[in-house]
Protein backbone atom coordinates (compact mmCIF):
# COMPACT_ATOMS: atom_id res chain seq x y z
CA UNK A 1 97.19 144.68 82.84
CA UNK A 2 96.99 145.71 86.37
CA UNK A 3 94.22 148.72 84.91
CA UNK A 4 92.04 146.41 83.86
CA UNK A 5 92.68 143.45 86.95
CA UNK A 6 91.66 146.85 89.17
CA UNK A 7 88.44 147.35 87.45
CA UNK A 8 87.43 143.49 87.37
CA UNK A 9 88.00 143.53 91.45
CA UNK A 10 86.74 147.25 92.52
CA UNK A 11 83.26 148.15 91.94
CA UNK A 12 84.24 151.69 92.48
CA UNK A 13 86.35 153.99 90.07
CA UNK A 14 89.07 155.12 91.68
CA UNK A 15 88.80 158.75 90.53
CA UNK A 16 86.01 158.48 93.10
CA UNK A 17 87.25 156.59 95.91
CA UNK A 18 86.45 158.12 99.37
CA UNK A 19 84.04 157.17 101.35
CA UNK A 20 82.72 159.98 103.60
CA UNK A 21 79.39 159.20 105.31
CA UNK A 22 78.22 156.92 103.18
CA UNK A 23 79.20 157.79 100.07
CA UNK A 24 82.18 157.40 97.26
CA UNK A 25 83.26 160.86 96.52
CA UNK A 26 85.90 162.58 93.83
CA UNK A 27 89.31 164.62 95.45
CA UNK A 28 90.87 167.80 94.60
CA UNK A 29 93.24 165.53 92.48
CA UNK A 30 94.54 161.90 91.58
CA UNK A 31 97.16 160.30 92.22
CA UNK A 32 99.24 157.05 89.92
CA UNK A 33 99.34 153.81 91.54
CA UNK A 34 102.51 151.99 89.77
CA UNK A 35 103.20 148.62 89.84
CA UNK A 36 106.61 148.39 91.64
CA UNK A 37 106.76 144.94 89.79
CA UNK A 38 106.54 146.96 85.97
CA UNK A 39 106.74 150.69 86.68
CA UNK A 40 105.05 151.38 82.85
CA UNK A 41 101.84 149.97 84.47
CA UNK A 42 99.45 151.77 86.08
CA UNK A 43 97.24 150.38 88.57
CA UNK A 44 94.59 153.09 88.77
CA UNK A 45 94.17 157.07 89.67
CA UNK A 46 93.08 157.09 92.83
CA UNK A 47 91.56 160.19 94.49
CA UNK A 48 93.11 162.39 97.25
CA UNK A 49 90.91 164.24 99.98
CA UNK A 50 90.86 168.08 100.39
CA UNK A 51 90.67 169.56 103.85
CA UNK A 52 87.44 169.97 104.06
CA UNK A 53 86.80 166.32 103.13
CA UNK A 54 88.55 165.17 105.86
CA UNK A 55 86.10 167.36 108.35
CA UNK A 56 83.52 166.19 106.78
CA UNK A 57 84.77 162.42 107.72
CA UNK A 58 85.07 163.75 110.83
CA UNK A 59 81.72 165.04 111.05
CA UNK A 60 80.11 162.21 110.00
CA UNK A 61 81.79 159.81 112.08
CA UNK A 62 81.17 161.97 115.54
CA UNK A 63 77.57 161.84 114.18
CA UNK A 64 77.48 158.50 113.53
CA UNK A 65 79.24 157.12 116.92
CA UNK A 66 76.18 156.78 119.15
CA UNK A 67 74.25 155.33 117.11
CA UNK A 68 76.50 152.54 115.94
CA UNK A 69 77.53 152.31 119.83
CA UNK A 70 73.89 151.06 120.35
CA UNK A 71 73.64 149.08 118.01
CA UNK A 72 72.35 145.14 119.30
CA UNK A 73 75.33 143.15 119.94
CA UNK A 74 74.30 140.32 117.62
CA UNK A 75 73.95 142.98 114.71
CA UNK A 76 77.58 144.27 115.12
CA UNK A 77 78.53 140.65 115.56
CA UNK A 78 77.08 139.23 111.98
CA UNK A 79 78.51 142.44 110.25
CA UNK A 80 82.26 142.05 111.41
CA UNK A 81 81.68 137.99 110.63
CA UNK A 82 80.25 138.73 106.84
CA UNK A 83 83.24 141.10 106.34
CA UNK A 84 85.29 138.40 107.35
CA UNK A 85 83.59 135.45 105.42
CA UNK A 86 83.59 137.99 102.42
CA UNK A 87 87.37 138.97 102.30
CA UNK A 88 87.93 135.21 103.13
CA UNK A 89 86.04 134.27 99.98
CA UNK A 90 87.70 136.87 97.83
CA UNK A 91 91.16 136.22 99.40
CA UNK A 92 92.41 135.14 95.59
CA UNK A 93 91.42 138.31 93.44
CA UNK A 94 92.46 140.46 96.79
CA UNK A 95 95.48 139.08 97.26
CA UNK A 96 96.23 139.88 93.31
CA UNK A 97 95.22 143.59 93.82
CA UNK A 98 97.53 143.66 97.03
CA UNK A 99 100.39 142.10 94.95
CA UNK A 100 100.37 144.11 92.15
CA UNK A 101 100.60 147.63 94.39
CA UNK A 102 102.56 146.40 96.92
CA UNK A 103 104.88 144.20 95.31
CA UNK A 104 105.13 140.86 97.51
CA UNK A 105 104.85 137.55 96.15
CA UNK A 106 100.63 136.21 95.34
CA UNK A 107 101.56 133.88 97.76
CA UNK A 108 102.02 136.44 100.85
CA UNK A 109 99.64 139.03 99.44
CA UNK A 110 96.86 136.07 99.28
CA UNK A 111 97.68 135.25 102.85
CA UNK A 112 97.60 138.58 104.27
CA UNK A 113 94.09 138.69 103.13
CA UNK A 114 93.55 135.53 104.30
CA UNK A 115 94.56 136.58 107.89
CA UNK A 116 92.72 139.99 107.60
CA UNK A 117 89.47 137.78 107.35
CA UNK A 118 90.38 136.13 109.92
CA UNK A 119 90.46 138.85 112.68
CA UNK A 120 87.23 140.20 111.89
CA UNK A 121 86.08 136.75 112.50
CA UNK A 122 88.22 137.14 115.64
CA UNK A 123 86.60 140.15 117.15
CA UNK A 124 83.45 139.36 115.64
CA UNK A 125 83.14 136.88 118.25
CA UNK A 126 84.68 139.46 120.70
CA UNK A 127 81.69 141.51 120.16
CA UNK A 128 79.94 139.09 121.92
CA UNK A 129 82.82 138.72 125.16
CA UNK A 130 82.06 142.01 125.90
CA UNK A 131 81.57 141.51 129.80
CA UNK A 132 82.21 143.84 132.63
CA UNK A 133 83.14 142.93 136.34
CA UNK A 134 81.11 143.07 139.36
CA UNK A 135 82.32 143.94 143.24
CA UNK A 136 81.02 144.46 146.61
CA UNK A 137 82.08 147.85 147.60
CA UNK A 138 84.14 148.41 151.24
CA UNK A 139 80.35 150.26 152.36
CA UNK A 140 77.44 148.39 153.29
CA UNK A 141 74.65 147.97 150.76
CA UNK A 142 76.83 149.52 147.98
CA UNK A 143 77.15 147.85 144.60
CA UNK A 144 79.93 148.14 142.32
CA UNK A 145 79.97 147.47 138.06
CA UNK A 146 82.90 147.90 136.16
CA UNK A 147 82.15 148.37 132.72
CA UNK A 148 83.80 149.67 129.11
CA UNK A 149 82.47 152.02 126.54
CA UNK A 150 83.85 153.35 123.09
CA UNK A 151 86.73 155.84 123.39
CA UNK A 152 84.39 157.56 120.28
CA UNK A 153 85.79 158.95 117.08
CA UNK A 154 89.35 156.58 115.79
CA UNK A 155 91.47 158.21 113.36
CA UNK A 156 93.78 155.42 111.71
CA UNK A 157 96.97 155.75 110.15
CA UNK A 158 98.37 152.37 108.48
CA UNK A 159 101.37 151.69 106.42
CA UNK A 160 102.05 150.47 102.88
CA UNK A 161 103.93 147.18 103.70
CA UNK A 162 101.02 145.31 105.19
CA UNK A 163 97.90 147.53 103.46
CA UNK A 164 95.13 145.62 104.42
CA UNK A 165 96.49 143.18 107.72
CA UNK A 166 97.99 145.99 109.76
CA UNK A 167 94.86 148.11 108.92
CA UNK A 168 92.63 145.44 109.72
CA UNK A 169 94.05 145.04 113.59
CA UNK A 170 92.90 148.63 114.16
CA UNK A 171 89.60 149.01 111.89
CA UNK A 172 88.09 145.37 113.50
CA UNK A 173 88.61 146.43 117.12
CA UNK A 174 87.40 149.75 116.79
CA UNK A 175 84.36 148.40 115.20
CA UNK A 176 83.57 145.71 117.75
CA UNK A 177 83.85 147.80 120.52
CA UNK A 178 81.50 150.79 119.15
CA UNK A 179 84.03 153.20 117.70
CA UNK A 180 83.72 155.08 114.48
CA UNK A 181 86.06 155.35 112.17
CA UNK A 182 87.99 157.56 109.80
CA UNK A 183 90.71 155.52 107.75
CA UNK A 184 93.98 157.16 106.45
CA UNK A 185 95.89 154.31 104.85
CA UNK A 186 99.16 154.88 102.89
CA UNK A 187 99.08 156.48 99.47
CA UNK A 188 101.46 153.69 97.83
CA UNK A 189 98.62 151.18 98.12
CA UNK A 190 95.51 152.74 97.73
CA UNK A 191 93.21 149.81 95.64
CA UNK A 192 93.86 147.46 98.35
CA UNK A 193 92.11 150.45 100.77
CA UNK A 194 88.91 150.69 98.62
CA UNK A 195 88.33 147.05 98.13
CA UNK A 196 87.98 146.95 101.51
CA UNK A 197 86.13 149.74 102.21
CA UNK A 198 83.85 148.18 99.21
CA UNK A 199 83.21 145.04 101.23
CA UNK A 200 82.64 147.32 104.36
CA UNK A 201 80.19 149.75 102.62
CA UNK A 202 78.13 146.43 101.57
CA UNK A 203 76.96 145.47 105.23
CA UNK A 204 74.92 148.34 105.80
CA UNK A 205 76.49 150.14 108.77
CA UNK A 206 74.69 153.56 109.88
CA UNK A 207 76.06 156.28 107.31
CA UNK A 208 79.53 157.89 109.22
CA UNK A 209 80.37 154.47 110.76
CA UNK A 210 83.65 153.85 108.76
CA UNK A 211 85.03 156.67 106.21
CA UNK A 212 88.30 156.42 104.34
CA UNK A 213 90.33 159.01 103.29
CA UNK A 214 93.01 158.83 100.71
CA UNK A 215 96.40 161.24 100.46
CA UNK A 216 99.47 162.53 101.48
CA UNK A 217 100.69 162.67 105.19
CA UNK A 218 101.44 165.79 105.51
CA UNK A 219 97.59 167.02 104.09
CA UNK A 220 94.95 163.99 105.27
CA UNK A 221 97.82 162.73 108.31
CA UNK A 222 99.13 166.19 109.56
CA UNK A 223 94.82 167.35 109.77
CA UNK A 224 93.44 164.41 111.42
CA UNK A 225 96.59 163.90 113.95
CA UNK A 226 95.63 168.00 114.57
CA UNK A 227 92.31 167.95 115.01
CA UNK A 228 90.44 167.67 118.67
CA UNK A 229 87.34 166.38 116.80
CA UNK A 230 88.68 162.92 117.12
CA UNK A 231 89.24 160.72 120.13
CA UNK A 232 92.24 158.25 119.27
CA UNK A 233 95.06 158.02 116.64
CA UNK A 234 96.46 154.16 116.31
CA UNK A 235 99.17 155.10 113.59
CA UNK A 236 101.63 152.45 112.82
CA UNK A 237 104.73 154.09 110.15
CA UNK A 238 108.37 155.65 110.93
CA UNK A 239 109.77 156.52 114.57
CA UNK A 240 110.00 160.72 113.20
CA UNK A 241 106.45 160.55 112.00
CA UNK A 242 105.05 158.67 115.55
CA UNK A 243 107.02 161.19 117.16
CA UNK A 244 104.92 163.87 115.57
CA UNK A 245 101.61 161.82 115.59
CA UNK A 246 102.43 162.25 119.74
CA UNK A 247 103.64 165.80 119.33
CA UNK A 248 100.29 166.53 117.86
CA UNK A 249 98.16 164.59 120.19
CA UNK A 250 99.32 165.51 123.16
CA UNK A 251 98.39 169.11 123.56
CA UNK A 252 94.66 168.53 122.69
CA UNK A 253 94.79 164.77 125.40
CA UNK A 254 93.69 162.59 122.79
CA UNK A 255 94.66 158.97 123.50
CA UNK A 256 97.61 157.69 120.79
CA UNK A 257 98.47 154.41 119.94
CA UNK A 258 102.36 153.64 117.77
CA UNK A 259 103.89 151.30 116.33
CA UNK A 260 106.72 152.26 114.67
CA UNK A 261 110.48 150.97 114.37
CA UNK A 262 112.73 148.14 114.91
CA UNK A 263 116.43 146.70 114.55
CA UNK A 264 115.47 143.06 115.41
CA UNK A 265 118.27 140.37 116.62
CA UNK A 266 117.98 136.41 115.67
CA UNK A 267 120.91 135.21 117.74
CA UNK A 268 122.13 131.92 116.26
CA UNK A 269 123.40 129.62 119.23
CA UNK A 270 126.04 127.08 119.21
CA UNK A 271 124.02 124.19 119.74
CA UNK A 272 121.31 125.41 117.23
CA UNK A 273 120.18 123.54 114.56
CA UNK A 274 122.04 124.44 111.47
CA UNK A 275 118.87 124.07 108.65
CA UNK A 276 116.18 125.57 111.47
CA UNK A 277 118.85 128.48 111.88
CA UNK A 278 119.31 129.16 107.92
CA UNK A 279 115.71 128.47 107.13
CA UNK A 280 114.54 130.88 109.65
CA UNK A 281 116.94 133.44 109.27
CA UNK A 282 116.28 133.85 105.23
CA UNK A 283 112.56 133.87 105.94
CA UNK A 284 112.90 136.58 108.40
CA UNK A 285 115.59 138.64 106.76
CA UNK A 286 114.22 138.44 103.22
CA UNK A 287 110.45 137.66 103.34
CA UNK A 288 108.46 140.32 101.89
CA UNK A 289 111.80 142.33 100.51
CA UNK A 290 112.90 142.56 104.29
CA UNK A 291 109.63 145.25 104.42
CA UNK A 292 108.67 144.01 107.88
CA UNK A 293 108.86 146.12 111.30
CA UNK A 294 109.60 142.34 112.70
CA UNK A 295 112.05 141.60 110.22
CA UNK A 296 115.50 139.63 111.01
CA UNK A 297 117.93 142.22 109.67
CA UNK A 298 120.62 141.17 112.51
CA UNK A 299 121.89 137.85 112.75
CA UNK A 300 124.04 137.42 115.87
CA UNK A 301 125.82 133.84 115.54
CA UNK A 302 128.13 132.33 118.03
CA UNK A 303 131.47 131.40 117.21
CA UNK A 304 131.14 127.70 116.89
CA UNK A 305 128.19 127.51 114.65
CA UNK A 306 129.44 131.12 112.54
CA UNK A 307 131.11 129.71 109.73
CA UNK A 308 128.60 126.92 108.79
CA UNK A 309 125.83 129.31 109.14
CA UNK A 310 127.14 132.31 106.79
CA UNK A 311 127.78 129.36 104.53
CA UNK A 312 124.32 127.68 104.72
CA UNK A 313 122.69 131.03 104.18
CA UNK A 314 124.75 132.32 101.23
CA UNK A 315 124.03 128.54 99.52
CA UNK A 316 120.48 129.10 100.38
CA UNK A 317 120.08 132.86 99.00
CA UNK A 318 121.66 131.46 96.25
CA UNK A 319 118.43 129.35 95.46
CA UNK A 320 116.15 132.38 96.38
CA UNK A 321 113.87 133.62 93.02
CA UNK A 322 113.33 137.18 92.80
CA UNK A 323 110.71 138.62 90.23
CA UNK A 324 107.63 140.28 89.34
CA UNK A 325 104.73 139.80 92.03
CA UNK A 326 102.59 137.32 90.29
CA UNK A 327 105.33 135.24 88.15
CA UNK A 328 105.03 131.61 89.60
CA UNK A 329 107.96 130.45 92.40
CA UNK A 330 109.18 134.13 93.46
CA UNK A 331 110.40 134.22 96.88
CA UNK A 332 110.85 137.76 96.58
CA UNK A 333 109.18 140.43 94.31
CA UNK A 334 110.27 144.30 94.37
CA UNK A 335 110.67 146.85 96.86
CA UNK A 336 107.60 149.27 97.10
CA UNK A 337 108.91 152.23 94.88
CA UNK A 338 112.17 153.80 93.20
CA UNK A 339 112.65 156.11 96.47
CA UNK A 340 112.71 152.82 99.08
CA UNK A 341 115.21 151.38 95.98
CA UNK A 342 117.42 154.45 96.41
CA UNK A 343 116.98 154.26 99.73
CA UNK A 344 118.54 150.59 100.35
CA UNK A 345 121.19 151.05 97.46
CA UNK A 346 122.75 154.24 99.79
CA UNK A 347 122.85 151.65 102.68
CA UNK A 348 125.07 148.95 100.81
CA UNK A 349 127.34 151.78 100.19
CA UNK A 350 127.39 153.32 103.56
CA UNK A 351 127.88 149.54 105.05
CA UNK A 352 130.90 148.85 102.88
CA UNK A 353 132.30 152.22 103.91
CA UNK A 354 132.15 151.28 107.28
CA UNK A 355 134.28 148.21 107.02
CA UNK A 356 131.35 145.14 106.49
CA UNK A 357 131.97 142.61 103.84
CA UNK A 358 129.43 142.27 101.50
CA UNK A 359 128.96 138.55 101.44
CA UNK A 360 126.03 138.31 98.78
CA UNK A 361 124.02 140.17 97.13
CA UNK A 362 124.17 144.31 97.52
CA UNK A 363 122.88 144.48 93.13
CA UNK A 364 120.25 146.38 91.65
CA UNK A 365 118.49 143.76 89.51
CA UNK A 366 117.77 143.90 85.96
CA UNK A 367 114.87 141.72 84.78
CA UNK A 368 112.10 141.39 81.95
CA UNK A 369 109.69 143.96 83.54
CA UNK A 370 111.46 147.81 84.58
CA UNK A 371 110.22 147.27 88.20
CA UNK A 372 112.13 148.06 91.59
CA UNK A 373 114.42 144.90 92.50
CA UNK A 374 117.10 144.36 93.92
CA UNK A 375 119.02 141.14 95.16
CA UNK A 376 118.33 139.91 98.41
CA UNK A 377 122.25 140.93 100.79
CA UNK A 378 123.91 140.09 103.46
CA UNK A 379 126.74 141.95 104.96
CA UNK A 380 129.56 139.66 107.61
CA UNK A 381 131.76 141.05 109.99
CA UNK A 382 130.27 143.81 110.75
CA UNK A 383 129.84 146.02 114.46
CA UNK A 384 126.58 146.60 116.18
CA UNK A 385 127.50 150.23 116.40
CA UNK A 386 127.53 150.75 112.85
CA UNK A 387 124.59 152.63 111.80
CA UNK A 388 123.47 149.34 109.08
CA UNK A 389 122.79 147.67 112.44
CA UNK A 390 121.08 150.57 114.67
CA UNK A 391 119.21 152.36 112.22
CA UNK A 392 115.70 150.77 110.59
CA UNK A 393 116.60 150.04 106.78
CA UNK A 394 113.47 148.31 105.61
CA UNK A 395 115.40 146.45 103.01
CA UNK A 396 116.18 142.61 102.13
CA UNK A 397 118.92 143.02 103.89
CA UNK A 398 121.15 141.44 107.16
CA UNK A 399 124.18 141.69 108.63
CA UNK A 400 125.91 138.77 110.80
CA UNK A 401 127.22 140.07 114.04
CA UNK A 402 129.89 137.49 115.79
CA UNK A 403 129.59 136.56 119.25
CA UNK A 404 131.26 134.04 121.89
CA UNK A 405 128.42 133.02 123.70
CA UNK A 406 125.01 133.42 125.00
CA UNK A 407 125.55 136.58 127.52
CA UNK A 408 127.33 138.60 124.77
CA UNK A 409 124.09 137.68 121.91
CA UNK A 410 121.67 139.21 124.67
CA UNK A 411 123.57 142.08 125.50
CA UNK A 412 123.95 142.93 121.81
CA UNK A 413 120.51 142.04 121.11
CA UNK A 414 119.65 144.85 123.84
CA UNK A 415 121.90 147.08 122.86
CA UNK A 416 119.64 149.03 120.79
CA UNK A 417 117.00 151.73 120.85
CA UNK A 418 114.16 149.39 119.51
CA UNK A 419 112.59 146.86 120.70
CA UNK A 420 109.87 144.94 119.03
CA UNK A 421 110.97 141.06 118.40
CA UNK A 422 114.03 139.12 119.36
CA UNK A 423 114.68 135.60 118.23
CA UNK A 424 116.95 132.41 119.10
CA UNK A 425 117.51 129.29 117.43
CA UNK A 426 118.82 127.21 120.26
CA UNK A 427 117.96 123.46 121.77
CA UNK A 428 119.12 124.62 125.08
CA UNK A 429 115.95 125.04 127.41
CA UNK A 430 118.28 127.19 129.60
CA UNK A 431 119.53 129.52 126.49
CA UNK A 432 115.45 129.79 125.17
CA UNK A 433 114.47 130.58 128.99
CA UNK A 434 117.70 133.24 129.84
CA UNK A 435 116.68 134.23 126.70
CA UNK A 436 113.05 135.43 126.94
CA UNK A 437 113.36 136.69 130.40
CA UNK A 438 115.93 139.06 129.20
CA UNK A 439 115.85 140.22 126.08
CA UNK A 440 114.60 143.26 126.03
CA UNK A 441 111.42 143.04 123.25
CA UNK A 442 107.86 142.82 123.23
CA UNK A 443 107.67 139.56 121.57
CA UNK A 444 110.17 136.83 121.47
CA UNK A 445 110.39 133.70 119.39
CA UNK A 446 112.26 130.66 119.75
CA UNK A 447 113.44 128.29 116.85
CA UNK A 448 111.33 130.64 114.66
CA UNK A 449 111.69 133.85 112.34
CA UNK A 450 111.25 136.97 114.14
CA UNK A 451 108.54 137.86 111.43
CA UNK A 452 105.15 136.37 112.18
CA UNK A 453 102.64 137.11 114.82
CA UNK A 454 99.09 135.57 115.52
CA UNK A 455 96.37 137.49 115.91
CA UNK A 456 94.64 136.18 119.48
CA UNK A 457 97.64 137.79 121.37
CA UNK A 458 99.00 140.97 122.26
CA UNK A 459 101.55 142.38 119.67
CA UNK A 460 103.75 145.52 120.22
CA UNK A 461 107.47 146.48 121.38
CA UNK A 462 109.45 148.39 124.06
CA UNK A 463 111.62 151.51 124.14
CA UNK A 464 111.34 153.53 120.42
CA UNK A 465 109.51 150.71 118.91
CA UNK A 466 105.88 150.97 120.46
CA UNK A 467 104.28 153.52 122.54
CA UNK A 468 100.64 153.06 124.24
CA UNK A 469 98.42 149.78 124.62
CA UNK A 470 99.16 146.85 122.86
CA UNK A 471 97.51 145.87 119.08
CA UNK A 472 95.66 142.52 119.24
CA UNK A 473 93.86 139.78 120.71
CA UNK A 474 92.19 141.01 123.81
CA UNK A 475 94.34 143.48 124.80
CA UNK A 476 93.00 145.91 122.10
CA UNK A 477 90.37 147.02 124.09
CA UNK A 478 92.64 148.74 126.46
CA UNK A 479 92.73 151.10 123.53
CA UNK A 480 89.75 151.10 121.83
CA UNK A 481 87.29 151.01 125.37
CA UNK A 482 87.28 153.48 128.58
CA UNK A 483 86.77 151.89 131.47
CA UNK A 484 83.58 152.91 133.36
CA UNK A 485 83.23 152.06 137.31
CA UNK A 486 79.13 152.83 138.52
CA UNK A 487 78.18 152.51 142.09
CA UNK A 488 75.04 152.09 143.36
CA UNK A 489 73.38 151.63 146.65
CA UNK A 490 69.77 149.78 146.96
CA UNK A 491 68.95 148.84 149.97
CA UNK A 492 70.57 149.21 153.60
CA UNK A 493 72.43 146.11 155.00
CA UNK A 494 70.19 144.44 158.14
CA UNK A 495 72.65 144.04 160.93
């Protein structure tokens, strides 16, 4: 099935599915792309890059970067848009292909396309904003412009868990503001990769522009990260592997970019309101198998509301339909493979050795296709010092943290190495305003899931969650530009 959906969307055959300069090329090998939803289907064998592929990307894109830096404004502006329009268009039979590799429900997988089309319509109009500031200088006659250029060659590093939006926030910026690209996306979801590199290689960008390179971290990741051929690294992925993506930069003064981690808090107030708290907390706890950096896997909840709440959420996960990707009225499909299974099953344990009650959930799932499910959990009385509530999971899973009142749910929400998102569900102006100036995240929502972000404004966390400029909106071109400041002197002051 998912074999022959691959070859109705992708022109290209996936045994030959780089694109270096121009051109689809084969790898040293192939790799299987399962579906996590039925592991006995194969998606496709997708090609990995040798080393001396990924120079070759490198080349090309070094060579390429001037010229696509010139290139009219209006000409970068229609290609970004048509990209757009086209993934847009297509955001049905893409949002299948993303489904079937990655394993969340049509409905999200069509939606992340969706919103991918929708940023390169957002920086295609950027393209076009591109406008520098002017000054009088402190000496007579003396002109100042303040301008921004391309930081060059952009190596990107994406994740599996968002395949094509997370990618797209990186490859759209870099285009609009004249970078060149060379595109390392995760080897659990390559098709989604090539389609859009497909729709990419169809607008006729100079040869080098944009190059993708499929494989393994530690071959494609571990060379580009190492080389001083490139200019940037925007990685998003795991706190140990941004900690090497910095390790690696560092030394050669090549500008980096992470997003990695987070532990995010949705503190439940007294005075909330009871279905806003439940429906948001299940969205943001258990959307997308809990596979979200911004996910809500701690739920802090006040004393006077607690009871109620665990209640309304266990009644609600109760309702909640978990199954293959593309069966109709799933709120949750599988996790990505049998290693991220493994890897939540060993958590339930260690968080009923350490004294939390497993309120629902905590199963491995058996259903009508041998995929990788498991029931959506939550864990009660449990301690923020635990490690199920300091330590990343990436599962469908939360654990409700008690508190007495609105000082203790901040301090506990703080009281973490990450940063990223924060939540409260609250009707109290003073609670959502104590709230936002002190919680210690990049973004905060109020009455809403933590999960969920719009793509016109900065995104990006504090302490271990987020290191360099912000991702998004305008902000990106603090990344993706060096500023330039000319002077110039033409004529002398009469006095």
């Amino acid at each position: 099935m998912s074999a022959q959906t691959t070859q109705k969307i992708l022109q290209q055959d996936p045994t030959k599915s780089l694109y270096i300069n121009g051109e689809w090329q084969a790898g040293v090998n192939t790799v299987a792309n399962i579906n996590p939803s039925d592991i006995t289907d194969t998606i496709g064998e997708f090609a990995q890059a040798s080393s001396d592929q990924v120079k070759d990307a490198i080349a090309a894109a070094r060579h390429a970067q001037p010229k696509w830096e010139a290139t009219p404004l209006e000409k970068k502006q229609s290609i970004l848009q048509a990209i757009g329009d086209e993934m847009i268009a297509r955001c049905d039979e893409l949002g299948t292909l993303l489904s079937l590799e990655e394993g969340k429900p049509f409905a999200e997988g069509r939606g992340e396309i969706y919103r991918a089309g929708q940023f390169f319509h957002y920086y295609a109009a950027e393209v076009l904003r591109q406008i520098g500031d002017n000054a009088d200088s402190v000496r007579p006659g003396v002109k100042v412009e303040v301008t921004r250029e391309a930081v060059g060659v952009v190596a990107i590093i994406s994740p599996w868990n968002f395949p094509t939006a997370t990618a797209v926030w990186k490859i759209a910026p870099a285009l609009a503001f004249g970078n060149t690209i060379i595109w390392k996306p995760a080897n659990l979801t390559p098709a989604s990769a090539v389609a859009l590199a497909e729709i990419i290689h169809r607008q006729g960008l100079p040869e080098g522009t944009f190059n993708l390179l499929l494989g393994g971290g530690s071959s494609v990741g571990d060379a580009l990260i190492n080389s001083t051929d490139i200019d940037a690294v925007s990685f998003t992925g795991s706190v140990p592997t941004g900690r090497k993506v910095a390790a690696a930069t560092a030394p050669n003064f090549i500008r980096c970019q992470l997003e990695m981690g987070s532990k995010n808090a949705l503190v439940i107030a007294d005075d909330a309101d009871l279905q806003v708290a439940i429906d948001a907390a299940v969205a943001g706890a258990f959307g997308g198998s809990g596979q979200k950096c911004t996910a809500s896997s701690r739920l802090i909840v006040m004393d006077g509301i607690h009871d109620a709440f665990v209640d309304g959420v266990i009644a609600k996960m109760k309702t909640l339909k978990v199954g293959h990707a593309l069966e109709d009225g799933i709120f949750m499909g599988p996790v990505v493979d049998d290693k991220q299974l493994a890897s939540n099953m060993d958590w339930i344990e260690k968080a009923k050795q350490s004294g939390a009650n497993l309120a629902f959930g905590g199963e491995r799932l058996e259903m009508p296709h041998d995929g990788y499910y498991m029931s959506p959990t939550l864990f009660t009385e449990t301690d923020n010092s635990w490690d199920i509530n300091q330590e990343e999971v990436f599962a469908p899973l939360a654990c409700v943290l008690r508190v007495k009142n609105l000082e203790e749910a901040i301090a506990m929400t703080n009281d973490t190495r990450f940063g990223l998102t924060g939540g409260i569900i609250t009707q109290s102006l003073r609670s959502s305003a104590m709230f936002k100036e002190q919680v210690q995240a990049g973004c905060v929502m109020v009455n809403l899931a933590t999960a969920g972000t719009d793509y016109h404004v900065p995104f990006g966390g504090r302490k271990q969650s987020s290191f360099g400029p912000r991702e998004q909106g305008q902000y990106a071109k603090e990344f993706y530009t060096i500023v330039k400041t000319a002077y110039q002197k033409a004529y002398q002051k009469p006095y």
